[in-house]
N, C-alpha and C. Protein backbone atom coordinates (compact mmCIF):
# COMPACT_ATOMS: atom_id res chain seq x y z
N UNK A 1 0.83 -1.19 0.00
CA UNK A 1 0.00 0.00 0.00
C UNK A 1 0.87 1.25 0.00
N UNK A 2 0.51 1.96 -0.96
CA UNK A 2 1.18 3.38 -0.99
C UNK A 2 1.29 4.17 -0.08
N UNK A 3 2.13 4.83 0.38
CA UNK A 3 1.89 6.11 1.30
C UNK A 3 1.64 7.28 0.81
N UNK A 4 0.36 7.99 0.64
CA UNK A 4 0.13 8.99 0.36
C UNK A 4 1.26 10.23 0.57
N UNK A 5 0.94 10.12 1.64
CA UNK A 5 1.78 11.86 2.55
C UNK A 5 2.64 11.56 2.12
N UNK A 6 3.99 10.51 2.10
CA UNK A 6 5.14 10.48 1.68
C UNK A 6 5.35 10.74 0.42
N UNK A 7 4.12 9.90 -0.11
CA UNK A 7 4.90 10.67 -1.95
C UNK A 7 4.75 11.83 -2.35
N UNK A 8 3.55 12.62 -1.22
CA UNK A 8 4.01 13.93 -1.65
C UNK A 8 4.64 14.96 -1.28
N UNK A 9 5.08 13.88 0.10
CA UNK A 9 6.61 14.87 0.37
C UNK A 9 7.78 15.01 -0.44
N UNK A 10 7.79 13.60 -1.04
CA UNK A 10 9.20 12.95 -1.54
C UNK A 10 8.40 14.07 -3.18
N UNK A 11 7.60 14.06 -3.92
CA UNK A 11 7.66 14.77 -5.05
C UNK A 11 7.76 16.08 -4.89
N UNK A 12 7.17 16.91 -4.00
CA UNK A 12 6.89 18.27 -3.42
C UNK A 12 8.43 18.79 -3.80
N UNK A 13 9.71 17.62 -2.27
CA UNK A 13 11.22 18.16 -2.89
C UNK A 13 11.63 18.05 -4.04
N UNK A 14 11.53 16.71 -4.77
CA UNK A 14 12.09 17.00 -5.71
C UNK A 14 11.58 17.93 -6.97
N UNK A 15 10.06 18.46 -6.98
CA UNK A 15 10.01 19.47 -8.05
C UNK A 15 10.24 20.53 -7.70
N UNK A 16 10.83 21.02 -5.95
CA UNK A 16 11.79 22.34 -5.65
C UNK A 16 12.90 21.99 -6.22
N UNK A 17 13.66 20.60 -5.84
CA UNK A 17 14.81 20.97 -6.65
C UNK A 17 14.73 20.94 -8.00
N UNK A 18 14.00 20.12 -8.78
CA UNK A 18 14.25 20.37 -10.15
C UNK A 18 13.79 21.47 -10.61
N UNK A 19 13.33 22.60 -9.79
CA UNK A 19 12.67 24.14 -10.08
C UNK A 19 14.41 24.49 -10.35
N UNK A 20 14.86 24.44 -9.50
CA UNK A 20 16.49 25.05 -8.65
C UNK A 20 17.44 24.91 -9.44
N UNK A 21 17.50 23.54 -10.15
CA UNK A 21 18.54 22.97 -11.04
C UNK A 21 17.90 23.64 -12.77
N UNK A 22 16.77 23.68 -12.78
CA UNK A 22 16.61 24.53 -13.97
C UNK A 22 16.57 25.87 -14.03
N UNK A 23 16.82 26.84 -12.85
CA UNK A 23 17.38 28.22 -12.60
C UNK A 23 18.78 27.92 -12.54
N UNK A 24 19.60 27.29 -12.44
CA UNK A 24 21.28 27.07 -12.36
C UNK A 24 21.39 27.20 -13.58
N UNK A 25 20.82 26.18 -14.32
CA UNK A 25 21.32 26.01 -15.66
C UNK A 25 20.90 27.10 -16.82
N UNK A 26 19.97 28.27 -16.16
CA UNK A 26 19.27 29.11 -17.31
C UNK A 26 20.86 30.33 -16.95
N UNK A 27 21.03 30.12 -15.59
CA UNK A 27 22.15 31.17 -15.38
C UNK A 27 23.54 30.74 -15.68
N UNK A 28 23.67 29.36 -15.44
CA UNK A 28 24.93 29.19 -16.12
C UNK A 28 25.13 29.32 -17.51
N UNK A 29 24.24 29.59 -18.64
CA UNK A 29 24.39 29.45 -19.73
C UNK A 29 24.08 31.05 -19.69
N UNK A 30 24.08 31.83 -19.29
CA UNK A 30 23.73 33.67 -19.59
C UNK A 30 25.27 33.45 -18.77
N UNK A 31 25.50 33.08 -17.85
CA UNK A 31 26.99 33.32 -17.30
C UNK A 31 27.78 33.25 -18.47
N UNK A 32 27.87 32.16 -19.51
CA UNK A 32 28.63 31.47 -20.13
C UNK A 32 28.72 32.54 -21.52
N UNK A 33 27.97 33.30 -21.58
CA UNK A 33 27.77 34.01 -22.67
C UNK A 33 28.61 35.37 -22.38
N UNK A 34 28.51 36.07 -20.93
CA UNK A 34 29.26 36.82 -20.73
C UNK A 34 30.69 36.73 -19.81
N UNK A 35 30.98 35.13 -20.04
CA UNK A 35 32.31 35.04 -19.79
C UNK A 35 33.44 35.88 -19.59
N UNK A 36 33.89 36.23 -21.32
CA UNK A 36 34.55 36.85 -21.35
C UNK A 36 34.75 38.44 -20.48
N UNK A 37 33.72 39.04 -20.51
CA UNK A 37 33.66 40.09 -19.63
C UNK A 37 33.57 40.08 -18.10
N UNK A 38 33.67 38.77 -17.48
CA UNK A 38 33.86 38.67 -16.39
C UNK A 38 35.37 38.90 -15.42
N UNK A 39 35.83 37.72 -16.98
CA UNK A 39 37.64 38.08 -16.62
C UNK A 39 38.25 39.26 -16.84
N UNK A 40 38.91 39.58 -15.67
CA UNK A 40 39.38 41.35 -15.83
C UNK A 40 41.17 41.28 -15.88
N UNK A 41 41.79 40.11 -16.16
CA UNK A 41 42.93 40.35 -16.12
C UNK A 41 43.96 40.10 -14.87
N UNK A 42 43.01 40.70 -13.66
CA UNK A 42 43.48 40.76 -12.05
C UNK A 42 43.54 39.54 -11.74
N UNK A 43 44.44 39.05 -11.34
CA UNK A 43 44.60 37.48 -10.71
C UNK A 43 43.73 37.11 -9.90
N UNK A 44 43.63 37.81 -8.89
CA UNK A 44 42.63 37.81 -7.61
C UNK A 44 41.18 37.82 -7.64
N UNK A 45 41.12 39.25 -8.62
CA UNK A 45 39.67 38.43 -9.22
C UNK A 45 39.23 37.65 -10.22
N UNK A 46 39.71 37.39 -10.98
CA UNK A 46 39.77 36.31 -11.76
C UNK A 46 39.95 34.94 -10.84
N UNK A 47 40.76 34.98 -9.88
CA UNK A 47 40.28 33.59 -9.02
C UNK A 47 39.05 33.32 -8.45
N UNK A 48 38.70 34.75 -7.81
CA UNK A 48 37.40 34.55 -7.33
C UNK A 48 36.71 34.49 -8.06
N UNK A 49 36.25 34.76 -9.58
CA UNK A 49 35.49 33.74 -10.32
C UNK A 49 35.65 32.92 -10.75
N UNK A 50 36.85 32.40 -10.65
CA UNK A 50 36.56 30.72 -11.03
C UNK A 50 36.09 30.09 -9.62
N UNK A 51 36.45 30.77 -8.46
CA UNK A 51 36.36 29.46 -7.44
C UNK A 51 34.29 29.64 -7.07
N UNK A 52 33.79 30.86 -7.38
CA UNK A 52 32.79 31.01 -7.52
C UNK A 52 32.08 29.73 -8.37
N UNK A 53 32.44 29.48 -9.51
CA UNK A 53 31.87 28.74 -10.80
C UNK A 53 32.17 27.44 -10.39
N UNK A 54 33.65 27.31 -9.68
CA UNK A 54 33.49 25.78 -9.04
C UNK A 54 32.18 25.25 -8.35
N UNK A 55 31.74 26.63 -7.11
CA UNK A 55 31.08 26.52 -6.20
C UNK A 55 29.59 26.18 -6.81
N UNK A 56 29.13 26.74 -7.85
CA UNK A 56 27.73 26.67 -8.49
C UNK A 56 28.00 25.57 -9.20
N UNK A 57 29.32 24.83 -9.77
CA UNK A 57 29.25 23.74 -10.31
C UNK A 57 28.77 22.29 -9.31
N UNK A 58 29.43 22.47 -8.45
CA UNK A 58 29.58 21.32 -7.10
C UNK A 58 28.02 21.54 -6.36
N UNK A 59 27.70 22.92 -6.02
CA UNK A 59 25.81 23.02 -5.62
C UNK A 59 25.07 22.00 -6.71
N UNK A 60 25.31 22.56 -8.06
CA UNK A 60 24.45 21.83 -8.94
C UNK A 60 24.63 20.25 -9.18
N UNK A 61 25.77 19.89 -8.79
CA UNK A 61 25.98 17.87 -8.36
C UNK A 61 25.48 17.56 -7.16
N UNK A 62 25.12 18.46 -6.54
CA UNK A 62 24.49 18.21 -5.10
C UNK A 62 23.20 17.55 -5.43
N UNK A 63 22.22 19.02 -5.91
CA UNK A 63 21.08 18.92 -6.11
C UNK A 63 20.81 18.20 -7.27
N UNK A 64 21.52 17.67 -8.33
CA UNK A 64 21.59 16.68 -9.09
C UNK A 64 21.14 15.18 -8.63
N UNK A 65 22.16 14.88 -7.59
CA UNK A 65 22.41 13.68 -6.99
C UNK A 65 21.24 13.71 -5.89
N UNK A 66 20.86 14.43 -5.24
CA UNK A 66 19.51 14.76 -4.78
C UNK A 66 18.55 14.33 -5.37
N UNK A 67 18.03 14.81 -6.48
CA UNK A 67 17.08 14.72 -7.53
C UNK A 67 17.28 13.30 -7.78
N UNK A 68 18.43 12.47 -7.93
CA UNK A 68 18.08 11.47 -8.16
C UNK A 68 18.05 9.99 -7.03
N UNK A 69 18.12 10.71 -5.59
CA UNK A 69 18.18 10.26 -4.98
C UNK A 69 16.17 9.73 -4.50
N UNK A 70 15.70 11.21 -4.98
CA UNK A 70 14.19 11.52 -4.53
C UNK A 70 13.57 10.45 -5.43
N UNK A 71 13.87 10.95 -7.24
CA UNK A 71 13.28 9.91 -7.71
C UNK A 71 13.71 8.63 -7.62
N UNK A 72 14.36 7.66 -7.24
CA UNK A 72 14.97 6.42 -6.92
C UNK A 72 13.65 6.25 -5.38
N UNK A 73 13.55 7.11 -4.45
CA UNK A 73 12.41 6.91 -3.56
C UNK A 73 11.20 6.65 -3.88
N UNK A 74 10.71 7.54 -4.89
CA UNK A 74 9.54 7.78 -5.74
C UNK A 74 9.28 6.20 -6.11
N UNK A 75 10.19 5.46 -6.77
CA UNK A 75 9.66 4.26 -7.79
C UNK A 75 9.65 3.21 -6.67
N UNK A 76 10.66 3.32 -5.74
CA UNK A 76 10.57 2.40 -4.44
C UNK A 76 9.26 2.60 -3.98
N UNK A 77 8.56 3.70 -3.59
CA UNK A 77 7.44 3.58 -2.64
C UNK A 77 6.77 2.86 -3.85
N UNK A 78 6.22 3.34 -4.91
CA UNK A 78 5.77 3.03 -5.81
C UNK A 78 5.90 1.42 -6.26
N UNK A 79 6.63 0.88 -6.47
CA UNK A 79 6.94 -0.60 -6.23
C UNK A 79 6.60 -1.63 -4.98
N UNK A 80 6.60 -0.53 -4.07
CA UNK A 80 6.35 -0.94 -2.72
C UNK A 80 7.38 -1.72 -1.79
N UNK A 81 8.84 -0.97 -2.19
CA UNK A 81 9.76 -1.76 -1.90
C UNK A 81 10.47 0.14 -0.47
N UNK A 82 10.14 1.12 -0.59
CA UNK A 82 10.13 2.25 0.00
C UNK A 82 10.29 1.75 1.26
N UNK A 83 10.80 1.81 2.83
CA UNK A 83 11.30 1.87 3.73
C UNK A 83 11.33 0.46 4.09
N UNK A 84 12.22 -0.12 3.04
CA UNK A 84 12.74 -1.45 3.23
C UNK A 84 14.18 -1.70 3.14
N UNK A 85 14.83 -2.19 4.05
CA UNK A 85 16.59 -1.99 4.33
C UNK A 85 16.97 -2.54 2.84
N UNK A 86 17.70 -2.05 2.04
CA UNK A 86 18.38 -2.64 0.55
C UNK A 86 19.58 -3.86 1.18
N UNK A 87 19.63 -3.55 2.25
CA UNK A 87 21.29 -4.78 2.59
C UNK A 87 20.62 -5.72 3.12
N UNK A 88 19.53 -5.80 4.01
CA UNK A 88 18.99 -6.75 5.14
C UNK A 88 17.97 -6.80 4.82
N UNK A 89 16.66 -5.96 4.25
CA UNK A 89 16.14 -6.31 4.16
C UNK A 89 14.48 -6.22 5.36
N UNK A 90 15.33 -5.54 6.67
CA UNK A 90 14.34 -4.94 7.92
C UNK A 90 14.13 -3.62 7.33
N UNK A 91 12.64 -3.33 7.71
CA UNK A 91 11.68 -2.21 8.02
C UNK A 91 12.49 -1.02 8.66
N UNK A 92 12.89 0.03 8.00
CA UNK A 92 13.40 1.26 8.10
C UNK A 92 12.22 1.87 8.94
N UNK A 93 12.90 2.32 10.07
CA UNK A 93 12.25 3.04 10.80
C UNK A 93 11.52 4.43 10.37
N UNK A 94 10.23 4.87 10.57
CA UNK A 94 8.99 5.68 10.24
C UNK A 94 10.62 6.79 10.72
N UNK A 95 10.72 7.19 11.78
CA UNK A 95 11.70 8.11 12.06
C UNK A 95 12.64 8.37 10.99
N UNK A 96 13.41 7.39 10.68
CA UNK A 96 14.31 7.93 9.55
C UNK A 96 14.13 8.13 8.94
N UNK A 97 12.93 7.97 8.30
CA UNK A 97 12.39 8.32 6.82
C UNK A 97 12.08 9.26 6.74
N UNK A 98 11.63 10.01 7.43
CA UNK A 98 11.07 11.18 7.74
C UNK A 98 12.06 12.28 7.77
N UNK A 99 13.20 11.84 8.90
CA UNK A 99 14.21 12.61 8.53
C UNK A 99 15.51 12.46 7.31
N UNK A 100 15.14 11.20 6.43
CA UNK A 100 15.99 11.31 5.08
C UNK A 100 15.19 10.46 4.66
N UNK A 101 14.50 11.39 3.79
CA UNK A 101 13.12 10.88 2.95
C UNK A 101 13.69 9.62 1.58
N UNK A 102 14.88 9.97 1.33
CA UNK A 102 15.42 8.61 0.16
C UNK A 102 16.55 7.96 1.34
N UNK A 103 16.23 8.13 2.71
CA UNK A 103 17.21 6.17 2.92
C UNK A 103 16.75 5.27 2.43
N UNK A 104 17.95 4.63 2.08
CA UNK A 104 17.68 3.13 1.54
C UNK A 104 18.38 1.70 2.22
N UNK A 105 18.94 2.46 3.44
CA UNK A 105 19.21 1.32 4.77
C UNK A 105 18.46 1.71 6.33
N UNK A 106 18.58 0.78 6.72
CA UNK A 106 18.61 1.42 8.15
C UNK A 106 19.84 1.39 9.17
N UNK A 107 19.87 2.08 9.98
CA UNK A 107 20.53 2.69 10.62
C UNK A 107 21.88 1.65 10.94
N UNK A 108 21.64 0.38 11.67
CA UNK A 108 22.87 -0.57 11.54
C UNK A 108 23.59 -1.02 10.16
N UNK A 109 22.84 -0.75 8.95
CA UNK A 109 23.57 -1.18 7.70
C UNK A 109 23.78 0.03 7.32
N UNK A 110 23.59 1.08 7.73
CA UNK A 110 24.32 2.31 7.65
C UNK A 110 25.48 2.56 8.26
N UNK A 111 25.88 2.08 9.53
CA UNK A 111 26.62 2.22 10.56
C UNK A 111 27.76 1.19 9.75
N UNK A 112 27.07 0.00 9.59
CA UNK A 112 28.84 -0.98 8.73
C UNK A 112 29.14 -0.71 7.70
N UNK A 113 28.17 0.13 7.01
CA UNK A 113 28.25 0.43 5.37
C UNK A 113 29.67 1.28 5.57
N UNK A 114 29.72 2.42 6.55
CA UNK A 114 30.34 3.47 6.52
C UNK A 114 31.63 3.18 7.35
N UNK A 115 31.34 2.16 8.21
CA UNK A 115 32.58 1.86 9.37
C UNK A 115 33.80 1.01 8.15
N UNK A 116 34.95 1.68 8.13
CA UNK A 116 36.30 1.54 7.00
C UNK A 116 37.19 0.45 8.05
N UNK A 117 37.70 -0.95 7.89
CA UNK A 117 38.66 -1.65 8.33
C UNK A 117 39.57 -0.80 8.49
N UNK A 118 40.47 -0.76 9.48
CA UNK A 118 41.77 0.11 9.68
C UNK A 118 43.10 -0.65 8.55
N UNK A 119 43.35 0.17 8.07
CA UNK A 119 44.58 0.31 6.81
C UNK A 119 46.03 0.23 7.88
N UNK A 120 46.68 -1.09 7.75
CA UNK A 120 48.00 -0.91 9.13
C UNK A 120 48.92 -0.57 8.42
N UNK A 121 49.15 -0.22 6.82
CA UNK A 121 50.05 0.71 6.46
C UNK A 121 49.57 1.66 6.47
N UNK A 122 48.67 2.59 6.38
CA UNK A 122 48.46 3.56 6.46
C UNK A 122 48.72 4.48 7.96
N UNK A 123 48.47 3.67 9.05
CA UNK A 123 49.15 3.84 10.35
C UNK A 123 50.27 3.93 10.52
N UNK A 124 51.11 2.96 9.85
CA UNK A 124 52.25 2.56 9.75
C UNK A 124 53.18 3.78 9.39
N UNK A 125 52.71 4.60 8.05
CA UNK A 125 52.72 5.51 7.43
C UNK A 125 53.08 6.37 8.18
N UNK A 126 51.89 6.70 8.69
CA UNK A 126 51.61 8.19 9.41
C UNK A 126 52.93 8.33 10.55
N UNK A 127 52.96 6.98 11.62
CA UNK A 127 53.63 6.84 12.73
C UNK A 127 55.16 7.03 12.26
N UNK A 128 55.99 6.53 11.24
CA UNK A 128 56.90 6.49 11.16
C UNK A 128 57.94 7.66 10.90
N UNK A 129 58.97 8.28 11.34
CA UNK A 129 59.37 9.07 11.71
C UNK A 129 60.38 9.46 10.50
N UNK A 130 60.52 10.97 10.11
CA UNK A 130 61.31 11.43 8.66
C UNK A 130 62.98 11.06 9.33
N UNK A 131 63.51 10.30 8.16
CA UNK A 131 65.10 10.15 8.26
C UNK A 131 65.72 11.47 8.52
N UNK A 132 66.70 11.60 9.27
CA UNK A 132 67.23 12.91 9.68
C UNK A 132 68.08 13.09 8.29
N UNK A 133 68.83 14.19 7.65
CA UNK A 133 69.32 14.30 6.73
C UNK A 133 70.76 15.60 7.92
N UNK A 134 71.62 15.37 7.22
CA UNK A 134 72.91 16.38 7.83
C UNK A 134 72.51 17.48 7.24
N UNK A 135 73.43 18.16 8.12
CA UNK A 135 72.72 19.86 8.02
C UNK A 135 73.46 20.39 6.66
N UNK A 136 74.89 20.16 6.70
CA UNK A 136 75.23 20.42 5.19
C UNK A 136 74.85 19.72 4.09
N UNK A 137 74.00 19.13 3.44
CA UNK A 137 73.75 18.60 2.61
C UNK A 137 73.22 17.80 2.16
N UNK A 138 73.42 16.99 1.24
CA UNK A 138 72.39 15.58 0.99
C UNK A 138 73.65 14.52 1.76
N UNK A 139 72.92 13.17 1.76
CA UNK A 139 73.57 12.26 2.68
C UNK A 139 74.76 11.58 1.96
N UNK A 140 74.99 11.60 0.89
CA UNK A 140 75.57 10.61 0.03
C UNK A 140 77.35 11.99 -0.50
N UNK A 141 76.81 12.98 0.06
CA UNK A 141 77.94 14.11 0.12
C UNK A 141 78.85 14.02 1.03
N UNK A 142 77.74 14.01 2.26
CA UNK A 142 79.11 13.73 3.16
C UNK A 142 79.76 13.05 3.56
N UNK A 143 79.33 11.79 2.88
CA UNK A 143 80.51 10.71 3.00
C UNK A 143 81.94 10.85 2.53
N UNK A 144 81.83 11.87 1.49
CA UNK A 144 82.80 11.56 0.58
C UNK A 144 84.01 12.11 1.26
């Protein structure tokens, strides 16, 4: 059985964001047109618009990946497969869903999904201490 209220929470966001992502893209393409007159030559500002354009690039993979996070919810409820753990297979708690309307685990297959085996070279790495080098030079100098 469908959940009403949910699907029209879960559509409600995603046609804000796909409102959002089709204002990005009407401005990135009027951006794109007056490019050239943006760059002034000045290093400084000329960085700050590129790191600007990074910033509206990386928002818009957000709400991208968003959008397709919502609709991937959408066909789940719709299938009737919607607050069902994808790893295990247990009933996702009414709570989480609510507060992340596309989970697709619950909370313990979230918890091992994300928990990383410890790397003992990478410890190893970190712990191990820089070879001292002589103050005059490289090491293979002052032997001589």
């Amino acid at each position: 059985m469908r959940d009403q209220t949910t699907e029209g929470l879960l559509r409600r966001e995603l046609d804000l964001i796909l409102v959002r992502l089709e204002q990005r893209g009407r401005a990135a393409l009027i951006e794109a047109r007056s490019e050239g007159t943006r760059l002034v030559g000045d290093m400084f500002a000329d960085a700050q618009v590129v790191a600007a354009r990074a910033l509206d690039g990386l928002s818009y993979e957000r709400l991208s990946r968003r959008a397709k996070v919502l609709t991937n919810a959408l066909e789940r409820l719709r299938d009737g497969s919607y607050g069902i753990c994808e790893e295990c297979g247990s009933t996702i708690p009414q709570v989480r869903r609510r507060a992340l309307p596309g989970v697709t685990t619950c909370v313990q297959c979230q918890e091992r999904g994300e928990s990383l085996p410890p790397r003992s070279h990478t410890t190893e790495w970190l712990t191990r201490r820089p070879r001292s080098r002589p103050k005059g030079g490289r090491g293979d100098q002052a032997r001589n």
